[in-house]
C-alpha atoms as a PDB file:
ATOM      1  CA  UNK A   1      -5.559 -15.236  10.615  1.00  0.00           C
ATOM      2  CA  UNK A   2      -3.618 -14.269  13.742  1.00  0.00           C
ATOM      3  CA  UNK A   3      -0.720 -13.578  12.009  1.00  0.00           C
ATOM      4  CA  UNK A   4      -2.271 -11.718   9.250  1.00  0.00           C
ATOM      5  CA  UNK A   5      -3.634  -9.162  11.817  1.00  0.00           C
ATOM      6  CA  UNK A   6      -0.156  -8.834  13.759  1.00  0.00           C
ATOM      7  CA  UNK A   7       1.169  -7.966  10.278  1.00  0.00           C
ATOM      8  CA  UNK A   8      -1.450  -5.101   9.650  1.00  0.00           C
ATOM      9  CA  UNK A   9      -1.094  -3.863  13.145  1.00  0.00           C
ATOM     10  CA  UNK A  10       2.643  -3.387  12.871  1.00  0.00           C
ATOM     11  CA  UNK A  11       2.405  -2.051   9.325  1.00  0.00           C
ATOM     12  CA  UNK A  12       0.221   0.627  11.067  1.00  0.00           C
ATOM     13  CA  UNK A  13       2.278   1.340  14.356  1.00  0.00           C
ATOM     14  CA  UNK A  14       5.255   1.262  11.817  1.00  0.00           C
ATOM     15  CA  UNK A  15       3.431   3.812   9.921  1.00  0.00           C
ATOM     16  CA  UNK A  16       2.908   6.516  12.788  1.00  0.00           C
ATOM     17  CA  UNK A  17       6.564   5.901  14.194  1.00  0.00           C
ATOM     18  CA  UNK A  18       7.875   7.087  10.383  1.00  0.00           C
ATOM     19  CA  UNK A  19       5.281   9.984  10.401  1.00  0.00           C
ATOM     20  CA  UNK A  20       5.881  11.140  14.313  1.00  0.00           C
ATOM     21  CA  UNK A  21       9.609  12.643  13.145  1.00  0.00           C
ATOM     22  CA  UNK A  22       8.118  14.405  10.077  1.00  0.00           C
ATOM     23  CA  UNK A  23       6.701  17.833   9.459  1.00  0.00           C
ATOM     24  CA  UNK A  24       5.546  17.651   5.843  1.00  0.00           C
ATOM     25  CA  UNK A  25       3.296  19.612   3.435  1.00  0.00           C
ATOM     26  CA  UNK A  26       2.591  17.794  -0.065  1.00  0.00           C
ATOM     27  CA  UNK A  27       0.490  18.473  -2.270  1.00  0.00           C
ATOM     28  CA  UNK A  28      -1.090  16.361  -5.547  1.00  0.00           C
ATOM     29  CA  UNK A  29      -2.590  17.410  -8.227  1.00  0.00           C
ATOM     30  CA  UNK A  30      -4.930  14.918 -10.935  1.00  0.00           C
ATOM     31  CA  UNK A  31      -6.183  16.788 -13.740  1.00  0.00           C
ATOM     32  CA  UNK A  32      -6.691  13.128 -16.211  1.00  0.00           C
ATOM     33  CA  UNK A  33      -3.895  14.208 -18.435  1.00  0.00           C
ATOM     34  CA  UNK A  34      -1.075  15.210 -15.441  1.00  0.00           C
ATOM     35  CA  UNK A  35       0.179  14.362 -12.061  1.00  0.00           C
ATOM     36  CA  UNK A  36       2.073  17.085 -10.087  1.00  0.00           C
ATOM     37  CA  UNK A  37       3.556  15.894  -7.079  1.00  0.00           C
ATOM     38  CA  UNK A  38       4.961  18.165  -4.364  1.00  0.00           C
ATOM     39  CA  UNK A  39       6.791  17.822  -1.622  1.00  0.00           C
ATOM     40  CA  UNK A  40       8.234  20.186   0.946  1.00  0.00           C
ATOM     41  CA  UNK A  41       8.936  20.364   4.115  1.00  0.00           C
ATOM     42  CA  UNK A  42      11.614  18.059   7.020  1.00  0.00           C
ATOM     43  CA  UNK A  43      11.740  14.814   7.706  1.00  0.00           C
ATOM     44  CA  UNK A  44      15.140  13.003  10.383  1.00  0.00           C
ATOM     45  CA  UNK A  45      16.077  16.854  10.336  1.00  0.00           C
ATOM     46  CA  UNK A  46      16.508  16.201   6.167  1.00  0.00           C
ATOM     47  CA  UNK A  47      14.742  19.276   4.130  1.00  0.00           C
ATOM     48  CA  UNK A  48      13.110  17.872   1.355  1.00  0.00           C
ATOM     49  CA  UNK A  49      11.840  19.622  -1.927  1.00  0.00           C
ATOM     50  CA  UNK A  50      10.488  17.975  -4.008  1.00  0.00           C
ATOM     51  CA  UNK A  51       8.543  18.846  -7.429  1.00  0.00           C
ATOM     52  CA  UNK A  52       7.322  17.068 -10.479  1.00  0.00           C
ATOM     53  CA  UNK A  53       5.083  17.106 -12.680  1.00  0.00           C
ATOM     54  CA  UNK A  54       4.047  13.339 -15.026  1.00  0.00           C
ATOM     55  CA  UNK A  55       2.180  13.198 -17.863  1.00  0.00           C
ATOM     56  CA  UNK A  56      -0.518  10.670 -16.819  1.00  0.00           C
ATOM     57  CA  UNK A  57      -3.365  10.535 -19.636  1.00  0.00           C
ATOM     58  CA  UNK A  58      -4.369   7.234 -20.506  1.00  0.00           C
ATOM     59  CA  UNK A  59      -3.427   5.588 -16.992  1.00  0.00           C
ATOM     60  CA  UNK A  60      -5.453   3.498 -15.068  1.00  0.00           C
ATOM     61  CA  UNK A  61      -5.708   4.692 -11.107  1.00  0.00           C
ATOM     62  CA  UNK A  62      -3.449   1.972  -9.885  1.00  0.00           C
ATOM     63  CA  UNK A  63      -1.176   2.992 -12.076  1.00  0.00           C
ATOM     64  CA  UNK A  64      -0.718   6.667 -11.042  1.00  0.00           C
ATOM     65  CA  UNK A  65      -0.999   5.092  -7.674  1.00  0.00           C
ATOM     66  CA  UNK A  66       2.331   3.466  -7.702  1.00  0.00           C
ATOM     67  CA  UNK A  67       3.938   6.651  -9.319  1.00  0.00           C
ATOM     68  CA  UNK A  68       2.647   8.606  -6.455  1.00  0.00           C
ATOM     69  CA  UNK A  69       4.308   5.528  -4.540  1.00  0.00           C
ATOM     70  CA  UNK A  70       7.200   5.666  -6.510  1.00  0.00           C
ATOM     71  CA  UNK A  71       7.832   9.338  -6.158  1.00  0.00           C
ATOM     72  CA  UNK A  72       7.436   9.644  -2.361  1.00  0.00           C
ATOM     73  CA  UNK A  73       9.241   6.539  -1.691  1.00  0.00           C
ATOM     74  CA  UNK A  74      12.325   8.388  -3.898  1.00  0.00           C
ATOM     75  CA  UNK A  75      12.223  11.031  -0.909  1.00  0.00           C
ATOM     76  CA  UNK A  76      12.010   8.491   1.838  1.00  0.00           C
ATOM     77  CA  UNK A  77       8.610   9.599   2.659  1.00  0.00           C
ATOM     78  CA  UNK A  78       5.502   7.470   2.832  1.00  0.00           C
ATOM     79  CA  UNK A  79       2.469   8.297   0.378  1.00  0.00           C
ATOM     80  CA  UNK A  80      -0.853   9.369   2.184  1.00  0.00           C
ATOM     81  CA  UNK A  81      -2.946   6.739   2.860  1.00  0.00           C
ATOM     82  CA  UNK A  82      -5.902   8.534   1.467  1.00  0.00           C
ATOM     83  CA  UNK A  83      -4.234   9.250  -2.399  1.00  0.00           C
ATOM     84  CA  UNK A  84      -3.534   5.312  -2.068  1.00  0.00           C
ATOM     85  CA  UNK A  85      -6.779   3.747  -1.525  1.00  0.00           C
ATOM     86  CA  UNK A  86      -7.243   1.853  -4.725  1.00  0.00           C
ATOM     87  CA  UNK A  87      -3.829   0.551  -4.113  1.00  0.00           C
ATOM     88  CA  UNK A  88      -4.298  -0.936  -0.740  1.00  0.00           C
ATOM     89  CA  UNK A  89      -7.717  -2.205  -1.733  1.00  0.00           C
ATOM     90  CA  UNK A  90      -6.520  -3.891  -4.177  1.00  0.00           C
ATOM     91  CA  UNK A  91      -3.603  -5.469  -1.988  1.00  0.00           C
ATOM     92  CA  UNK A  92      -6.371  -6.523   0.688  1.00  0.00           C
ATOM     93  CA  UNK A  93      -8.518  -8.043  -1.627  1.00  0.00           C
ATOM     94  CA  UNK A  94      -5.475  -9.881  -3.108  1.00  0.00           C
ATOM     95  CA  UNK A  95      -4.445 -10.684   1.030  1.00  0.00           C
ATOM     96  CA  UNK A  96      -8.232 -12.150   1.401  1.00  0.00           C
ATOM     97  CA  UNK A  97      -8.073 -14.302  -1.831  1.00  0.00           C
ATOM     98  CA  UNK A  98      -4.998 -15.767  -0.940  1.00  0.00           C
ATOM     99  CA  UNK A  99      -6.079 -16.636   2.729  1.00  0.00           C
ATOM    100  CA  UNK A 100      -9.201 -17.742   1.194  1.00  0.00           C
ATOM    101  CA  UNK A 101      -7.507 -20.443  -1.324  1.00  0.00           C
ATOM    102  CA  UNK A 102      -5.696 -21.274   1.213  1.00  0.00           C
ATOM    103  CA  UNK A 103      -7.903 -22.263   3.940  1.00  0.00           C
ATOM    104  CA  UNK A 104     -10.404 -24.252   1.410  1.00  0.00           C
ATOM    105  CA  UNK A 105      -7.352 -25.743   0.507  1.00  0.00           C
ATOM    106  CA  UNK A 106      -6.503 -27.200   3.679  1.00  0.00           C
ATOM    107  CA  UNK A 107      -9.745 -27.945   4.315  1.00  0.00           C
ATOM    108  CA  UNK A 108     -10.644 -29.763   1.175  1.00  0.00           C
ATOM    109  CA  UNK A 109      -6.910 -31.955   1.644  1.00  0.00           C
ATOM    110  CA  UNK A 110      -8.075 -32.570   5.655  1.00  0.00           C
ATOM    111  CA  UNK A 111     -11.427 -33.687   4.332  1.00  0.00           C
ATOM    112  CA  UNK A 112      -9.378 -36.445   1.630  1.00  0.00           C
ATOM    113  CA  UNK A 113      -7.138 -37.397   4.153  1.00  0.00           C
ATOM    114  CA  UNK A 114      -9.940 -38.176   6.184  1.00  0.00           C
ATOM    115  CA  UNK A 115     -12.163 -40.253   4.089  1.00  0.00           C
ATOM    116  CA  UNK A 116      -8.737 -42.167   3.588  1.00  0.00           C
ATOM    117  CA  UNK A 117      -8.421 -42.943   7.097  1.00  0.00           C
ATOM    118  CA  UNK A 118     -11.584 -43.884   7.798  1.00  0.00           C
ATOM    119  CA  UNK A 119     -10.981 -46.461   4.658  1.00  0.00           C
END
């Protein structure tokens, strides 16, 4: 669990150090049946411009979550966290299951191996 939250914490402080050096405007758009994506501004002393529009109807919001993901990370620019909530909700409920399993895992295999040793 230790580790788990020195990961986060470093994702985070990561996170700020990438967006310190950056002096962006995007914008996105969700009408149900497109995605426009835009992207302008500097970023390392780079100018990016970015602009593009995706036809989106019939996606799930995951899935125009990673094209948002997909598009910024194509400019070297992180997403904003708050267009990518569904996305990391998903990955920290899919963080907590896994830590889950494995903790009543371990626990479970300490419990056998000490009914056996008791034996």
């Amino acid at each position: 669990m230790k580790h788990l939250l020195i990961l986060i914490l470093l994702s985070i402080s990561t996170f700020t150090m990438a967006q310190s050096s950056s002096r962006l405007k995007t914008r996105i758009v969700d009408n149900s049946q497109t995605l426009s994506i835009q992207i302008d501004g500097n970023r390392n002393g780079r100018s990016i411009h970015y602009k593009q529009t995706f036809d989106v109807e019939g996606m799930t919001t995951l899935q125009k979550d990673i094209l948002k993901y997909r598009a910024f990370t194509s400019q070297n620019v992180m997403p904003p966290l708050h267009d990518m909530a569904v996305s990391i909700a998903t990955i920290l409920v899919a963080i907590s299951l896994v830590v889950t399993f494995l903790i009543v895992g371990y626990q479970s295999r300490k419990t056998t191996l000490n009914k056996l040793a008791s034996n």
